[in-house]
Protein backbone atom coordinates (compact mmCIF):
# COMPACT_ATOMS: atom_id res chain seq x y z
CA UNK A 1 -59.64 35.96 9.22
CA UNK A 2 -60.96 32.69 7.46
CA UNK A 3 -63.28 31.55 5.50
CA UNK A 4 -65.93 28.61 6.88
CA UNK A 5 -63.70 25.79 5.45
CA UNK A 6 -60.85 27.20 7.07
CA UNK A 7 -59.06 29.38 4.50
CA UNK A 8 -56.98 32.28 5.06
CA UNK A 9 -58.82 35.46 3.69
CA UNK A 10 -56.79 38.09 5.57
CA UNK A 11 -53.72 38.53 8.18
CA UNK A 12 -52.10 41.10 9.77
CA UNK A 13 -48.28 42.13 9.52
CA UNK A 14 -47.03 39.79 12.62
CA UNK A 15 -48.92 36.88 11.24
CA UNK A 16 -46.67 37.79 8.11
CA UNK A 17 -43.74 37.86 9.73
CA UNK A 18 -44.28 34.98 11.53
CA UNK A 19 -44.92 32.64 8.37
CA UNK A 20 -42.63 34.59 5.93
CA UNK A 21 -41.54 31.23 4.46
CA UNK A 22 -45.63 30.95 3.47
CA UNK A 23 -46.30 33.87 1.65
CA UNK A 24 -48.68 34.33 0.20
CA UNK A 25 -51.02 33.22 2.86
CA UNK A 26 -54.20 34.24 1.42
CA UNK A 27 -56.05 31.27 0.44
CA UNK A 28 -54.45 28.68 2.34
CA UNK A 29 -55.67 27.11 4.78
CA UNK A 30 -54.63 28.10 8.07
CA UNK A 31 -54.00 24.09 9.64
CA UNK A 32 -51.44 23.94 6.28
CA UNK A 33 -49.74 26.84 6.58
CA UNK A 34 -49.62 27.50 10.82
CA UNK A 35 -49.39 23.81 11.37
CA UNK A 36 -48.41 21.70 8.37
CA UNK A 37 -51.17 19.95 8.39
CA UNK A 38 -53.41 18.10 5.06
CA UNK A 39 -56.59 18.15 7.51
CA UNK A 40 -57.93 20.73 10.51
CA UNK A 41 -56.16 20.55 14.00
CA UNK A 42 -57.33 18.49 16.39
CA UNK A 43 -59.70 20.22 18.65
CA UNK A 44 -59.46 23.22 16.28
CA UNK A 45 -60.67 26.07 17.98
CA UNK A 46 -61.93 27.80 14.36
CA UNK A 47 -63.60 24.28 14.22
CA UNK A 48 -65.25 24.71 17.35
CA UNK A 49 -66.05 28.02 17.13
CA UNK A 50 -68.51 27.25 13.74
CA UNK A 51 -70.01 24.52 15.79
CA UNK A 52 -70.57 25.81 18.45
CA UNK A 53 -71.25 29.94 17.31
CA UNK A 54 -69.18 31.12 20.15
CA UNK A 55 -65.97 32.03 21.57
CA UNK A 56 -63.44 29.04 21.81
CA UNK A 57 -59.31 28.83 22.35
CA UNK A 58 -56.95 25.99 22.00
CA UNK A 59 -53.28 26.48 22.98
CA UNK A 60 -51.20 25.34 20.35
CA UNK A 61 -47.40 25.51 19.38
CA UNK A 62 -46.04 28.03 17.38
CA UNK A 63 -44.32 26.07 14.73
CA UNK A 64 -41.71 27.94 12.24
CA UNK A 65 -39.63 26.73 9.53
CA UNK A 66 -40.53 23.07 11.00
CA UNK A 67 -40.07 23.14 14.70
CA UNK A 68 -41.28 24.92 17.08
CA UNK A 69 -40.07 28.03 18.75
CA UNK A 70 -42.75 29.30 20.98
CA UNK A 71 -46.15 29.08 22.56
CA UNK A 72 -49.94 30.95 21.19
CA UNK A 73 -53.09 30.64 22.58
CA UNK A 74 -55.49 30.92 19.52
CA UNK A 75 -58.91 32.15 20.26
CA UNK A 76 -61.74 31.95 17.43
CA UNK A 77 -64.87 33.39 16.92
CA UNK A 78 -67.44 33.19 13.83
CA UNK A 79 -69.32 36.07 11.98
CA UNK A 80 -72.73 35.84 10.62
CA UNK A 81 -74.76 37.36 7.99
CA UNK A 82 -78.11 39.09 8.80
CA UNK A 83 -79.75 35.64 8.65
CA UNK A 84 -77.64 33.86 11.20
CA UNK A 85 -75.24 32.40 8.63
CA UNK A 86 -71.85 31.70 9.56
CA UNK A 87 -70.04 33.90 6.95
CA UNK A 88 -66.24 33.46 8.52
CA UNK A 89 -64.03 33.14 11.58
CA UNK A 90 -61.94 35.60 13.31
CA UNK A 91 -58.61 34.44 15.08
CA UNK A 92 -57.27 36.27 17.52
CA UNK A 93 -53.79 34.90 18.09
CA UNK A 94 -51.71 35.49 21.66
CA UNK A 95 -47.95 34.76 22.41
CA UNK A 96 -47.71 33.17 25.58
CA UNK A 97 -43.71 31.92 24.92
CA UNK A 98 -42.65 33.74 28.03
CA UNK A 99 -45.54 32.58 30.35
CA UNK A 100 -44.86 29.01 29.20
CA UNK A 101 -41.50 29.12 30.04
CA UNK A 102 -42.48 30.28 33.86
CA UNK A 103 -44.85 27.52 34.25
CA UNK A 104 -42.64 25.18 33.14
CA UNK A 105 -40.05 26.44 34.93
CA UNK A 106 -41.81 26.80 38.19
CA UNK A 107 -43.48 22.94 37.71
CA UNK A 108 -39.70 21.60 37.77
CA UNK A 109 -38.91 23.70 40.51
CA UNK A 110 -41.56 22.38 42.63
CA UNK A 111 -40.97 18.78 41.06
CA UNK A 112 -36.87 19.03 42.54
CA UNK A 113 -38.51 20.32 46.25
CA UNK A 114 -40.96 18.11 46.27
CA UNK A 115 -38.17 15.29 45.64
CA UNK A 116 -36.20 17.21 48.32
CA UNK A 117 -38.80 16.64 50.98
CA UNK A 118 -39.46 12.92 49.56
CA UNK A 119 -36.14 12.16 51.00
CA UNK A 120 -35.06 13.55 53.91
CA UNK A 121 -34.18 11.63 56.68
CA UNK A 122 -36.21 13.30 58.94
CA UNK A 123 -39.93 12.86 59.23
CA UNK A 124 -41.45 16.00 57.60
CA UNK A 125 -44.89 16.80 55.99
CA UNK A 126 -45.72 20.23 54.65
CA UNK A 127 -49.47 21.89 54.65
CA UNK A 128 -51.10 24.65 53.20
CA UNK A 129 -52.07 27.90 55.03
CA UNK A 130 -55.84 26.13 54.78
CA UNK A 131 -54.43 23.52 56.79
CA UNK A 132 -54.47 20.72 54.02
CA UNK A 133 -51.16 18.20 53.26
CA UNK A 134 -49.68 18.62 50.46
CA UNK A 135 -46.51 16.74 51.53
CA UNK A 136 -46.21 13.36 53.20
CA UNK A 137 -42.71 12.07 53.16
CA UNK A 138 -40.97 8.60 53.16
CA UNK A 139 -39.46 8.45 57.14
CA UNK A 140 -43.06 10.42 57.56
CA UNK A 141 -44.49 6.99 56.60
CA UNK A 142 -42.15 4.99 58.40
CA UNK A 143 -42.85 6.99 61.73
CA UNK A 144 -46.62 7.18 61.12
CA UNK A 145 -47.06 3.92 59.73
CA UNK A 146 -49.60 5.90 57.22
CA UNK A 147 -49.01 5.88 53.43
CA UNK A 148 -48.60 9.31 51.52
CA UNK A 149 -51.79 8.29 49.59
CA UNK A 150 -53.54 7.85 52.71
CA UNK A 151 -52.92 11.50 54.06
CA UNK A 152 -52.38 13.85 50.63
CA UNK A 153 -55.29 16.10 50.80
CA UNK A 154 -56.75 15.85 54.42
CA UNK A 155 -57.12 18.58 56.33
CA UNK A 156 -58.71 19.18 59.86
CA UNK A 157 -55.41 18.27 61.38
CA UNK A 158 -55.82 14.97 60.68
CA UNK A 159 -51.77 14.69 60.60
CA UNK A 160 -52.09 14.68 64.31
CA UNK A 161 -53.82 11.46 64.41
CA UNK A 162 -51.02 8.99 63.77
CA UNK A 163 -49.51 10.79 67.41
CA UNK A 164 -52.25 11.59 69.45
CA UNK A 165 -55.43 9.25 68.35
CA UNK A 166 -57.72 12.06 67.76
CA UNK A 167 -57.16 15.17 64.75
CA UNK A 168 -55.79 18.18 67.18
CA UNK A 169 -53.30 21.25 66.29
CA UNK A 170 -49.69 20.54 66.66
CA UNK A 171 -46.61 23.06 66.44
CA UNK A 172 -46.80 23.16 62.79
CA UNK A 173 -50.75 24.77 62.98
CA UNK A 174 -49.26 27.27 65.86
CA UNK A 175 -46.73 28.58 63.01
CA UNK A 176 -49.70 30.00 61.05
CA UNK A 177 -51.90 30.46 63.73
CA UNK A 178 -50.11 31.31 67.96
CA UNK A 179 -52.89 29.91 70.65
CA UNK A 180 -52.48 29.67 74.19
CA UNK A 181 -54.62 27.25 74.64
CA UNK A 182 -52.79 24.24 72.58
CA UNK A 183 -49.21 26.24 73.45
CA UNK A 184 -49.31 25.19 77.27
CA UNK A 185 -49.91 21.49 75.88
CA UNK A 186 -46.09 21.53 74.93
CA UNK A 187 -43.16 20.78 77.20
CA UNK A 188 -41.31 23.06 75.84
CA UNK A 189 -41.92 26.17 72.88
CA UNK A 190 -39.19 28.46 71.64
CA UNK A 191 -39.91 30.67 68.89
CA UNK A 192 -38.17 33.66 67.08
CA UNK A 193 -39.57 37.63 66.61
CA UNK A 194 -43.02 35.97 67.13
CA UNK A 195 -43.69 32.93 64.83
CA UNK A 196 -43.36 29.81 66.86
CA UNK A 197 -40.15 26.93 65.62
CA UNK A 198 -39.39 24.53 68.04
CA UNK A 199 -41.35 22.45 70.52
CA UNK A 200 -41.08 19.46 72.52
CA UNK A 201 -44.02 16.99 73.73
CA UNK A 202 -45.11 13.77 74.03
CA UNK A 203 -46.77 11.12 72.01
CA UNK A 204 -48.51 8.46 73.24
CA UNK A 205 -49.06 6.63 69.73
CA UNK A 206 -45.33 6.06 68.79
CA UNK A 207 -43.63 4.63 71.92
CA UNK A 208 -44.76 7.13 74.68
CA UNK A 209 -41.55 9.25 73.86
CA UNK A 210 -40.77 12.34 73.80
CA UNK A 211 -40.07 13.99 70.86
CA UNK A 212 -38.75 17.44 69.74
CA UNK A 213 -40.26 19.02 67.19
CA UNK A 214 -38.86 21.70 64.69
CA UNK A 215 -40.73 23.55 62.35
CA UNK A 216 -40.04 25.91 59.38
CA UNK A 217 -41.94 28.43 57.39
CA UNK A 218 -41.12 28.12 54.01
CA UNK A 219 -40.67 31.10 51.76
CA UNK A 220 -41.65 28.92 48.99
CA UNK A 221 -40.99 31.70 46.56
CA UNK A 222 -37.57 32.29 47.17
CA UNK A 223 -37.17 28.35 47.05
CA UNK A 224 -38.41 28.72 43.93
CA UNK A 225 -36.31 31.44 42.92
CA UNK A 226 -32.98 30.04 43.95
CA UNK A 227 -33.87 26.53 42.12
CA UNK A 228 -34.49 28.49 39.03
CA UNK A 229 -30.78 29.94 39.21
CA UNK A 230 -29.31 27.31 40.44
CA UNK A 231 -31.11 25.63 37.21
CA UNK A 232 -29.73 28.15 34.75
CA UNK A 233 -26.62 28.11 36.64
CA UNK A 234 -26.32 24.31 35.51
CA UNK A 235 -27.11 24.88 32.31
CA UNK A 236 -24.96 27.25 31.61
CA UNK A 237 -22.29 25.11 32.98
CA UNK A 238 -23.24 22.71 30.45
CA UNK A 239 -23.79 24.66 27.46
């Protein structure tokens, strides 16, 4: 709890133990003492929060004995008198160390696949289950003669363009979706316990050859799960 000009009037027993090396805390201020700060944070939620009389949160660092050793989102809201007076703020502080750590860990994972599929040799491009690329690789470009920037983001099967002249579904839409219609279309169409994989066909746009197609359903999950230990794996290698 602080005061309008941002000093500490009371704390519970975790805030305690998390700035031991403070104590006493009570009538501080809470950007000296939880940040080491001479002046308010910027953005400062409790800041906000008298501004604004309303809710606000800021994620911030959790900063002990000088460095910092987790993650807290701080959310702040003011009290008022009977006249409408902003008496105080309340912080309400929540350790999100652990969730941090996942996102972070999960962005580098899908930074190292999406590097994967950057280079392979073979042209591949990955979509959504909406339909929409989110992958556009380099021999993609080559083959297509379409820049990644050109194609991120489009949906509508406009992917099938660069090979056909006109946006129509190709083996990759008949992995998320089987039709009979667009199936006969294909020279040839293997698939396994259901989910269509392999096709062949022609394409008038790039030479008038024939081409054989593979396709994959990603289990993007256990990608990401087997980049994580292969991660810690490293690291502990390391360490």
């Amino acid at each position: 709890m602080l005061t309008p000009d941002l000093k500490i009037v009371h704390t519970n027993k975790a805030m305690v133990e998390w700035y031991a090396e403070h104590l006493p805390l009570q009538g501080k201020t809470c950007f000296q003492i939880y940040r080491g700060l001479k002046q308010p944070c910027e953005n400062c939620p409790a800041v906000r929060a008298i501004a604004n009389q309303g809710l606000e949160m800021q994620t911030l660092p959790l900063l002990q004995e000088g460095r910092q050793t987790g993650d807290l989102e701080v959310y702040a809201f003011p009290m008022f008198d009977d006249e409408g007076n902003v008496t105080g703020v309340v912080e309400y502080i929540r350790d999100v160390t652990k969730r941090k750590i996942a996102e972070r860990a999960l962005a580098d994972s899908e930074r190292r696949l999406a590097d994967i599929i950057e280079f392979l040799p073979d042209p591949t491009w990955v979509i959504e289950t909406n339909g929409r690329v989110i992958a556009w690789n380099l021999a993609m470009e080559r083959v297509s003669d379409i820049e990644k920037k050109n194609m991120i983001g489009k949906d509508d099967y406009a992917y099938a363009a660069p090979f056909y002249g006109q946006p129509r579904p190709m083996l990759i839409d008949l992995v998320l979706k089987r039709d009979k219609k667009w199936e006969s279309m294909f020279l040839t169409l293997k698939d396994h316990n259901g989910v269509v994989t392999e096709s062949e066909s022609y394409h008038p746009l790039i030479m008038n050859i024939e081409i054989k197609t593979e396709c994959t359903d990603i289990d993007w999950d256990k990608v990401s799960d087997f980049l994580n230990k292969d991660a810690m794996a490293k690291r502990g290698v390391t360490e």
